[in-house]
C-alpha atoms as a PDB file:
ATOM      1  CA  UNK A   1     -22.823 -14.454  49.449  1.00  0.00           C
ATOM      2  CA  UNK A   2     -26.209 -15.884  48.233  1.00  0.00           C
ATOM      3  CA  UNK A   3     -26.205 -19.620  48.018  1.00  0.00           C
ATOM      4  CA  UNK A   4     -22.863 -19.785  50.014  1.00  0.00           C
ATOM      5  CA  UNK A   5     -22.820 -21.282  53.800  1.00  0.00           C
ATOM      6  CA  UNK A   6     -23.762 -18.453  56.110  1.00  0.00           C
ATOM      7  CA  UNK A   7     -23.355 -18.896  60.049  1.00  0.00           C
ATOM      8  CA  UNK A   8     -25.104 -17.452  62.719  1.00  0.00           C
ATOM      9  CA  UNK A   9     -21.998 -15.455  63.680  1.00  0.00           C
ATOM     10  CA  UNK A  10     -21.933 -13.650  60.590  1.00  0.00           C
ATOM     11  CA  UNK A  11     -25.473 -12.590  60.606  1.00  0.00           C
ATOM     12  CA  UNK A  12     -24.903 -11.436  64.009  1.00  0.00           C
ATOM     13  CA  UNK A  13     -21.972  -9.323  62.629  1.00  0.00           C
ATOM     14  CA  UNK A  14     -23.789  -8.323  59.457  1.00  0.00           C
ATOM     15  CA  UNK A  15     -26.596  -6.824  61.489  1.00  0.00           C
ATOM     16  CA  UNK A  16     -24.293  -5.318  64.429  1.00  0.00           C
ATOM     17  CA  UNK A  17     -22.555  -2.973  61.655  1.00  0.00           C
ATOM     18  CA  UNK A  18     -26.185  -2.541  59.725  1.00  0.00           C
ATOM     19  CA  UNK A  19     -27.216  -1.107  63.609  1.00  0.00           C
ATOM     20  CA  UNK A  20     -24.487   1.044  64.306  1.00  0.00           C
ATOM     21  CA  UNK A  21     -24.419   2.644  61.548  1.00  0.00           C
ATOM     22  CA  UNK A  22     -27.699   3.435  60.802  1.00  0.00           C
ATOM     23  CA  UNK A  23     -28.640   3.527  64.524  1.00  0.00           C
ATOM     24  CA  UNK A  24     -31.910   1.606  63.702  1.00  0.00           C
ATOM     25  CA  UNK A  25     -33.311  -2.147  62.518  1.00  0.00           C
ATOM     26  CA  UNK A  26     -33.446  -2.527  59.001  1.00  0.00           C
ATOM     27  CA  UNK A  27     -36.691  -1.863  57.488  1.00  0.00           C
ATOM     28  CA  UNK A  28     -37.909  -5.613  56.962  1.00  0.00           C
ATOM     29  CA  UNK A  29     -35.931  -9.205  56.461  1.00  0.00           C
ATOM     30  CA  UNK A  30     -36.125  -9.021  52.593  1.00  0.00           C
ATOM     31  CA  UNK A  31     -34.135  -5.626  52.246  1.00  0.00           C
ATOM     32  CA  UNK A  32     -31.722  -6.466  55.022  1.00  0.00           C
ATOM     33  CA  UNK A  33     -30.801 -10.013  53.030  1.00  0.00           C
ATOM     34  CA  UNK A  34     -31.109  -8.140  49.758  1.00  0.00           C
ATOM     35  CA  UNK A  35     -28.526  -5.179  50.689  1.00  0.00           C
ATOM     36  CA  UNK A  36     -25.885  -7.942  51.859  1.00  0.00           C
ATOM     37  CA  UNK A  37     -26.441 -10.816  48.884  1.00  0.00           C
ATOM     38  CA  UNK A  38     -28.342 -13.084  51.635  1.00  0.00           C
ATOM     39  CA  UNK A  39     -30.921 -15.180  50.786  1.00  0.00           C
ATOM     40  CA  UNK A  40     -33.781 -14.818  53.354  1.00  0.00           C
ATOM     41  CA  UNK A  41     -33.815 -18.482  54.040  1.00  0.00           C
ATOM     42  CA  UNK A  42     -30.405 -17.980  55.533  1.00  0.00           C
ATOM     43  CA  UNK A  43     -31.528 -15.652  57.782  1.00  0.00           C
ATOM     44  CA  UNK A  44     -34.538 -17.369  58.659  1.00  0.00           C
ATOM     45  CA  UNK A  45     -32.600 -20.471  59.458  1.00  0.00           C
ATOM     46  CA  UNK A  46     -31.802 -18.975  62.705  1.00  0.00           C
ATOM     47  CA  UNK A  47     -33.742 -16.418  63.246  1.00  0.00           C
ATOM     48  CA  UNK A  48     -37.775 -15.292  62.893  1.00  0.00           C
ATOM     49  CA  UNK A  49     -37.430 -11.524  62.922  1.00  0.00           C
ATOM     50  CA  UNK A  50     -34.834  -8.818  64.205  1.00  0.00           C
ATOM     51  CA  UNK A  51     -36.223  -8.789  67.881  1.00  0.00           C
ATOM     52  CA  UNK A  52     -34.815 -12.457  68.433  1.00  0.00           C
ATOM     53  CA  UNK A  53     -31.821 -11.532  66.164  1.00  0.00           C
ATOM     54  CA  UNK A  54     -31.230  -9.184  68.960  1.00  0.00           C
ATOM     55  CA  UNK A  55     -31.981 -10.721  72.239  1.00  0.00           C
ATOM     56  CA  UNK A  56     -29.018 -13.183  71.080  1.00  0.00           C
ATOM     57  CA  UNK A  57     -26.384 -11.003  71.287  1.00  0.00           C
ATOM     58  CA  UNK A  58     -26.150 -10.992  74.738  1.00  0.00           C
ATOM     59  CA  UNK A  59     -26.718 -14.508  75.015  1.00  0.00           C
ATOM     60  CA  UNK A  60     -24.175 -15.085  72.418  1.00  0.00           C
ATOM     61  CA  UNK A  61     -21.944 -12.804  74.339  1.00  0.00           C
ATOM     62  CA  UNK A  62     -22.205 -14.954  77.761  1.00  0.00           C
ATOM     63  CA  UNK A  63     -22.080 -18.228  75.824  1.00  0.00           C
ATOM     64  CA  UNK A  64     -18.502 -17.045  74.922  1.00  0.00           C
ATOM     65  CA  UNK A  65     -17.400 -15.942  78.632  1.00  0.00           C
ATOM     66  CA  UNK A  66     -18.266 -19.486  79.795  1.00  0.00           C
ATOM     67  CA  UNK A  67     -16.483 -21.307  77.041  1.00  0.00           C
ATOM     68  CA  UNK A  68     -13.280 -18.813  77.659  1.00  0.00           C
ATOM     69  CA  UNK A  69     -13.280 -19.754  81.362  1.00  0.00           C
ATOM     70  CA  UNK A  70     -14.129 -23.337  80.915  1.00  0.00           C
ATOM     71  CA  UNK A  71     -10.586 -23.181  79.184  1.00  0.00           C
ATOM     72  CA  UNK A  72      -8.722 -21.736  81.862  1.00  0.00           C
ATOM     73  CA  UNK A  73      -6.028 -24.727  82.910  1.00  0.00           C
ATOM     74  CA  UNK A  74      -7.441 -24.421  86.911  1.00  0.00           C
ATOM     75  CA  UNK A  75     -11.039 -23.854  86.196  1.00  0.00           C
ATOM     76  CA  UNK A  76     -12.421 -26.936  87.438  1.00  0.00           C
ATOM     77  CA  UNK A  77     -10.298 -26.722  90.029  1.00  0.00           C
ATOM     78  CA  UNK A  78     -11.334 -23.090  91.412  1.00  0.00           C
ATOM     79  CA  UNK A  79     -13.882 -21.970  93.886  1.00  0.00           C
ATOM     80  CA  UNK A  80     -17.456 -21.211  92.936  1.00  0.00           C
ATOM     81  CA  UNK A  81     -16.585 -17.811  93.884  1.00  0.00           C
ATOM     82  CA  UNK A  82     -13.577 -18.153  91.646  1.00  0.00           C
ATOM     83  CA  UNK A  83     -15.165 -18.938  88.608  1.00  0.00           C
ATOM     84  CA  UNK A  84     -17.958 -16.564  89.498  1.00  0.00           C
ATOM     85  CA  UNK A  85     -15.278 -13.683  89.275  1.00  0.00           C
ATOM     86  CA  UNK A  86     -13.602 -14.581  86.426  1.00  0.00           C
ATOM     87  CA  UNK A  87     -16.999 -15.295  84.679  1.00  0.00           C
ATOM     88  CA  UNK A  88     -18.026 -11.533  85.252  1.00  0.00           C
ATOM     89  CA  UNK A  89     -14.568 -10.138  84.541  1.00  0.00           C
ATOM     90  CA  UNK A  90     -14.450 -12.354  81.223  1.00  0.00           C
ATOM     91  CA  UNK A  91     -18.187 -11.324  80.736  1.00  0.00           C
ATOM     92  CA  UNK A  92     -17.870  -7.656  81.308  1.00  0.00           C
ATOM     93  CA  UNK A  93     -14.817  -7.444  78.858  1.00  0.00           C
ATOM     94  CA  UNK A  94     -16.798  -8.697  75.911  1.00  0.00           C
ATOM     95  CA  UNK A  95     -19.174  -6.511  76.711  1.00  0.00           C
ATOM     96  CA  UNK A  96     -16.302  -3.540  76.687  1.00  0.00           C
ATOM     97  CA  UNK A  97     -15.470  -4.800  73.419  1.00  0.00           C
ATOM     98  CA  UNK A  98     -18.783  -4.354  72.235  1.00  0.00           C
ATOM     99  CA  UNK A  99     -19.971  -1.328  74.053  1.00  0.00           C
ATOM    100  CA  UNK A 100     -21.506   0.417  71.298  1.00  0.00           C
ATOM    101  CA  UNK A 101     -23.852  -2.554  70.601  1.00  0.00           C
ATOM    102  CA  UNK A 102     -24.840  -3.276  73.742  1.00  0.00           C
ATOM    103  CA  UNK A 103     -25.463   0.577  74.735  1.00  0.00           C
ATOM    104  CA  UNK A 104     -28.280   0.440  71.293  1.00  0.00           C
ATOM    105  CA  UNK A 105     -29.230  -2.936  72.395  1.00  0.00           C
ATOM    106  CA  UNK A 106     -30.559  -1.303  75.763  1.00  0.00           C
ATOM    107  CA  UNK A 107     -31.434   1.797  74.052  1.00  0.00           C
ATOM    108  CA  UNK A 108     -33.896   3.765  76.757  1.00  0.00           C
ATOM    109  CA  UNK A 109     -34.262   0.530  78.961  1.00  0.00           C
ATOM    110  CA  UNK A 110     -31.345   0.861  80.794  1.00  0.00           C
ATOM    111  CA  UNK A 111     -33.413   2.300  83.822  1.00  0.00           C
ATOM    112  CA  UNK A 112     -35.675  -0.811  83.747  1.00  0.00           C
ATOM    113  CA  UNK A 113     -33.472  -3.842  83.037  1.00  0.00           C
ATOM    114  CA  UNK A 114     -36.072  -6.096  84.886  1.00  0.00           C
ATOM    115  CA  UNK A 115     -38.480  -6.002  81.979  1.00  0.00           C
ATOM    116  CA  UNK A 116     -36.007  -6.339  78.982  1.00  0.00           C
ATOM    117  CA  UNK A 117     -37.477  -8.629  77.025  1.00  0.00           C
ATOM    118  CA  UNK A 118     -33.984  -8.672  74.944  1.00  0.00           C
ATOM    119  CA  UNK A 119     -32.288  -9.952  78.636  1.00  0.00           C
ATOM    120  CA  UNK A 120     -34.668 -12.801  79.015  1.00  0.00           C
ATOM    121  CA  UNK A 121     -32.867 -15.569  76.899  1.00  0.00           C
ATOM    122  CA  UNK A 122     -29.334 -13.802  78.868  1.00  0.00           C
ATOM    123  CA  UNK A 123     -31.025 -14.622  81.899  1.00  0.00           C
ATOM    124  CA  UNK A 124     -31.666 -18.590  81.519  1.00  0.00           C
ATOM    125  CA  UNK A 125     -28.172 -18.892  80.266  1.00  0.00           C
ATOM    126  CA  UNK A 126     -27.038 -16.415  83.834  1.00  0.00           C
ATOM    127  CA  UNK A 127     -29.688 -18.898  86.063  1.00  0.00           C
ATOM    128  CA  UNK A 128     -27.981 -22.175  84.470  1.00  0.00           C
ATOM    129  CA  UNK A 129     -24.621 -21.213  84.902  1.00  0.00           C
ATOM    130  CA  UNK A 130     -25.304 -20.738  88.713  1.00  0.00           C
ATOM    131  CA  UNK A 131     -26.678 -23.960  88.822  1.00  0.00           C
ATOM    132  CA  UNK A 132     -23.625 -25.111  87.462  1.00  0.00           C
ATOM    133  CA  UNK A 133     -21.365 -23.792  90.045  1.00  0.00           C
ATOM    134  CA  UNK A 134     -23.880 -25.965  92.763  1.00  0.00           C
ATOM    135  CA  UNK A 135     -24.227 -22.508  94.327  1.00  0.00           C
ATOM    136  CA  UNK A 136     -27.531 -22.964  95.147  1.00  0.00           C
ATOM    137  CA  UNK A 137     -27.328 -26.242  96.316  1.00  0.00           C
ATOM    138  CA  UNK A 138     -27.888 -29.255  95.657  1.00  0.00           C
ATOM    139  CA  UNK A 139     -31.527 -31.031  96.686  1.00  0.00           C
ATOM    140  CA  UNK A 140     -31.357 -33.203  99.270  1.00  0.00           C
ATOM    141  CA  UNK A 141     -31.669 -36.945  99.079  1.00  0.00           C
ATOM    142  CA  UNK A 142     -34.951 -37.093 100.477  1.00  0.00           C
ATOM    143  CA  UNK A 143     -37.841 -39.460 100.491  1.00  0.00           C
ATOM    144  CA  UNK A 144     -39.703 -36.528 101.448  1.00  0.00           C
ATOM    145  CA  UNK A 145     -41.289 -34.919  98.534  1.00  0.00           C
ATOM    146  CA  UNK A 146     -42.327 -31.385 100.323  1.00  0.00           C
ATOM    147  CA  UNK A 147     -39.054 -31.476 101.521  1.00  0.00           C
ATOM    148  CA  UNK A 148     -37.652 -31.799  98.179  1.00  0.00           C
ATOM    149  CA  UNK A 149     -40.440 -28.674  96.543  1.00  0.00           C
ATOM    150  CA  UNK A 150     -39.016 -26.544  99.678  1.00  0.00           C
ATOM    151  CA  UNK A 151     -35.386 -26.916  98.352  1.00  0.00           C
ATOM    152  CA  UNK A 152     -36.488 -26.653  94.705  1.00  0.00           C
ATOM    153  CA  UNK A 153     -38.019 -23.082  96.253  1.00  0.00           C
ATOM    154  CA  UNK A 154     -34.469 -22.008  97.439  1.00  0.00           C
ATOM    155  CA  UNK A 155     -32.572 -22.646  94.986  1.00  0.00           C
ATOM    156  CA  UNK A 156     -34.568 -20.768  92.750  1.00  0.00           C
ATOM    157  CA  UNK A 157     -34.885 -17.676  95.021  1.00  0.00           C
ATOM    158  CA  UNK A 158     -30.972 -18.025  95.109  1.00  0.00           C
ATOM    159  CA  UNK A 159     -31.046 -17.680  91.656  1.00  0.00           C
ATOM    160  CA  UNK A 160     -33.251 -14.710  91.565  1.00  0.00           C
ATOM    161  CA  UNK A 161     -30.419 -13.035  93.924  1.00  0.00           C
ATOM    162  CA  UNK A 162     -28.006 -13.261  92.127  1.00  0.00           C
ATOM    163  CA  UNK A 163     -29.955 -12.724  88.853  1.00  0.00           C
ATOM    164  CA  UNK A 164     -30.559  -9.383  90.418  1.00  0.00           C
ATOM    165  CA  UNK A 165     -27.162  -8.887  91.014  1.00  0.00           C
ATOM    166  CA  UNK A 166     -26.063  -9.400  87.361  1.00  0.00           C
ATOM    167  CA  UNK A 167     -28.381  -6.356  86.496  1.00  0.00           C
ATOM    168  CA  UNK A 168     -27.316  -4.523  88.957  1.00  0.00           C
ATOM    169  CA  UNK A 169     -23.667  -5.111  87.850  1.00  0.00           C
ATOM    170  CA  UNK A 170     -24.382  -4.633  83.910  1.00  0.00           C
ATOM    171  CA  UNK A 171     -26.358  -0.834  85.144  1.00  0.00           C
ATOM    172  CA  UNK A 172     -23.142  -0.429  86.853  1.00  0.00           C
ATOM    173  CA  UNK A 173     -21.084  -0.683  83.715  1.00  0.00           C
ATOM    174  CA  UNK A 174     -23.549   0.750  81.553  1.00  0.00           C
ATOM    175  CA  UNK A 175     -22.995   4.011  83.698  1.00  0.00           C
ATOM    176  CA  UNK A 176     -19.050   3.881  84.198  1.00  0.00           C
ATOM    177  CA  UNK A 177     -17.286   6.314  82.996  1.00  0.00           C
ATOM    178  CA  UNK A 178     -13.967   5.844  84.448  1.00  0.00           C
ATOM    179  CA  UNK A 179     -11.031   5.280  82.305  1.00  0.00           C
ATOM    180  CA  UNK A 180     -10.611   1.602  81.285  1.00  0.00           C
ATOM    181  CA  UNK A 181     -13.967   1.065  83.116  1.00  0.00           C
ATOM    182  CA  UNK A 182     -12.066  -0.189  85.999  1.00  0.00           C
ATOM    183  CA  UNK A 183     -14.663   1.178  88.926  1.00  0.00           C
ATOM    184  CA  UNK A 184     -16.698  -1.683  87.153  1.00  0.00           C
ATOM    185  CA  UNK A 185     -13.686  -4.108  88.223  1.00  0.00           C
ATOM    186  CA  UNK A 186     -13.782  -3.019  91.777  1.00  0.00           C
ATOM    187  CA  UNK A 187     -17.784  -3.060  91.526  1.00  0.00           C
ATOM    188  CA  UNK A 188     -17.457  -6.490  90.557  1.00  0.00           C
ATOM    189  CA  UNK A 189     -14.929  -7.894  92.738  1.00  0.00           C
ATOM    190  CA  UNK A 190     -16.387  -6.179  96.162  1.00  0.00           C
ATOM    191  CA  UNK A 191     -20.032  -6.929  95.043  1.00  0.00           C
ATOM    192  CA  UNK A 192     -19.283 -10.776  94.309  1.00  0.00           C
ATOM    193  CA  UNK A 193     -17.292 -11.263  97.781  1.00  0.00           C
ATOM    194  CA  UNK A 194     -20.506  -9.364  99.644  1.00  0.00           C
ATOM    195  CA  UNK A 195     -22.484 -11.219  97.517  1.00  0.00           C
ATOM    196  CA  UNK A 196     -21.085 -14.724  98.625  1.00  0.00           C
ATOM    197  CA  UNK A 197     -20.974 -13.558 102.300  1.00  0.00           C
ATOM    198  CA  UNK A 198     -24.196 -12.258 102.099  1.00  0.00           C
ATOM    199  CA  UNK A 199     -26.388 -15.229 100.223  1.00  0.00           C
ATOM    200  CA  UNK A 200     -24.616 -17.928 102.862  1.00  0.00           C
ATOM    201  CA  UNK A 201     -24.724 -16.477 106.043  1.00  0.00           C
ATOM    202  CA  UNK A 202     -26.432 -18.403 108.661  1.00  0.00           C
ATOM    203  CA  UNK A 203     -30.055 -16.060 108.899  1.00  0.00           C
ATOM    204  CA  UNK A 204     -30.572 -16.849 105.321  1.00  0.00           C
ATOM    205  CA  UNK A 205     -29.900 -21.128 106.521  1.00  0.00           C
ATOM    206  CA  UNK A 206     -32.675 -20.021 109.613  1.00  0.00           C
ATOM    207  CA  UNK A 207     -34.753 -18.206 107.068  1.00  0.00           C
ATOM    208  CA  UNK A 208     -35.223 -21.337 104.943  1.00  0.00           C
ATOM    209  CA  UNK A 209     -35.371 -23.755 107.825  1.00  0.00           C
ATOM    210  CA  UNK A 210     -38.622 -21.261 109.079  1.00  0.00           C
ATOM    211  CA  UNK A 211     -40.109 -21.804 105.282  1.00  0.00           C
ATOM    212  CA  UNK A 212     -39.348 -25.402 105.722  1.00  0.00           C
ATOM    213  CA  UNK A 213     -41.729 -25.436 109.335  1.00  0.00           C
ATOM    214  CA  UNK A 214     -44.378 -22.868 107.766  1.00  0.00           C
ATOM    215  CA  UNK A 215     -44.515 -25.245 104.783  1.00  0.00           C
ATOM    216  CA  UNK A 216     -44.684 -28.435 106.731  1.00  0.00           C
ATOM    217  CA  UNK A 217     -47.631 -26.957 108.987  1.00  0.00           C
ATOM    218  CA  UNK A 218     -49.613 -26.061 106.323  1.00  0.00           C
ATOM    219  CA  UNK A 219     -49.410 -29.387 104.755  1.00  0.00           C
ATOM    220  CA  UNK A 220     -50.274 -30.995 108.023  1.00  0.00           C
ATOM    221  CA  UNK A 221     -53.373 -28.424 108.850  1.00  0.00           C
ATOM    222  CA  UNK A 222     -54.591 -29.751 105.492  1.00  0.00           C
ATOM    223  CA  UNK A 223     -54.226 -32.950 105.554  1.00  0.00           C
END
């Protein structure tokens, strides 16, 4: 394989099956490339060491959902709670897929998702697709410039919701032990509807508006 074209996608697969069956990283780049005929500048073409190697798997794996979905002939023409669904169930099946990865991915984390490192890259690619589904909504066409930092503020804490409901989803899964993980299914579907109902009830619109005021005081008092 040395001197050939390698792509990230096979390094990703050389590595999964180096993982799994050894149950731990390769000692160091040079004996990883040297056990499968690799030159190291292939490897280091995409990656700087193992622990970036690794936080794009799950990355990878959500990359993949979207473009699946994106596919689907009425995509554009769904719901954002729609595509939300179909995102997780198309998400959560990779995952299925690749259980054994992800499961040493997480390793002894799994209580403590929040501080992942490996999930941080997953997580800009999570926040951006929810921007992408105008969830959060968009900013207002204001010449007011605190009025525009106050929606910037709730859109991100919207994000940050429903961030934390991805992890609490994926702990959900990671625990399942039904047949066909199919409690994760009903997790997911009942979770996403509350979810939706939840995030755009009218208390959270009051809630903002009451930022809004605060905000708008405290400029005023200090002006």
């Amino acid at each position: 394989m040395k001197n050939t074209e390698v792509t990230q996608e096979k390094i990703l697969d050389i590595y999964s099956k180096y993982v799994l069956r050894n149950n731990k990283k390769p000692l160091n780049v040079f004996t990883f490339c040297d056990e499968h005929e690799l030159d190291e500048s292939q490897f280091y073409f995409f990656y700087a060491n193992f622990d970036q190697l690794e936080a794009d798997y799950l990355k990878y794996f959500m990359n993949q959902s979207i473009l699946l979905i994106s596919k689907e002939e009425d995509y554009e023409g769904d719901d954002a709670k729609t595509k939300m669904l179909s995102f997780y169930y198309t998400f959560f099946e990779q995952l299925t897929m690749n259980r054994s990865l992800v499961i040493y991915l997480i390793g002894s984390d799994k209580n403590n998702l929040d501080h992942l490192k490996k999930l941080w890259p997953l997580k800009k690619e999570f926040q951006s697709f929810i921007r992408s589904l105008a969830i959060s909504h968009p900013l207002m066409e204001s010449q007011n410039e605190n009025m525009a930092k106050i929606e910037r503020f709730k859109n991100k804490g919207i994000e940050e919701l429903y961030w934390g409901h991805f992890l609490t989803t994926l702990k959900f899964w990671i625990e399942d032990t039904s047949s066909n993980f199919e409690k994760t299914d009903i997790f997911i579907e009942k979770s996403v509807d509350t979810s939706f109902e939840l995030f755009e009830i009218k208390p959270l619109k009051k809630l903002v508006d009451l930022g809004k005021f605060l905000f708008n005081e405290k400029i005023k008092n200090n002006s």
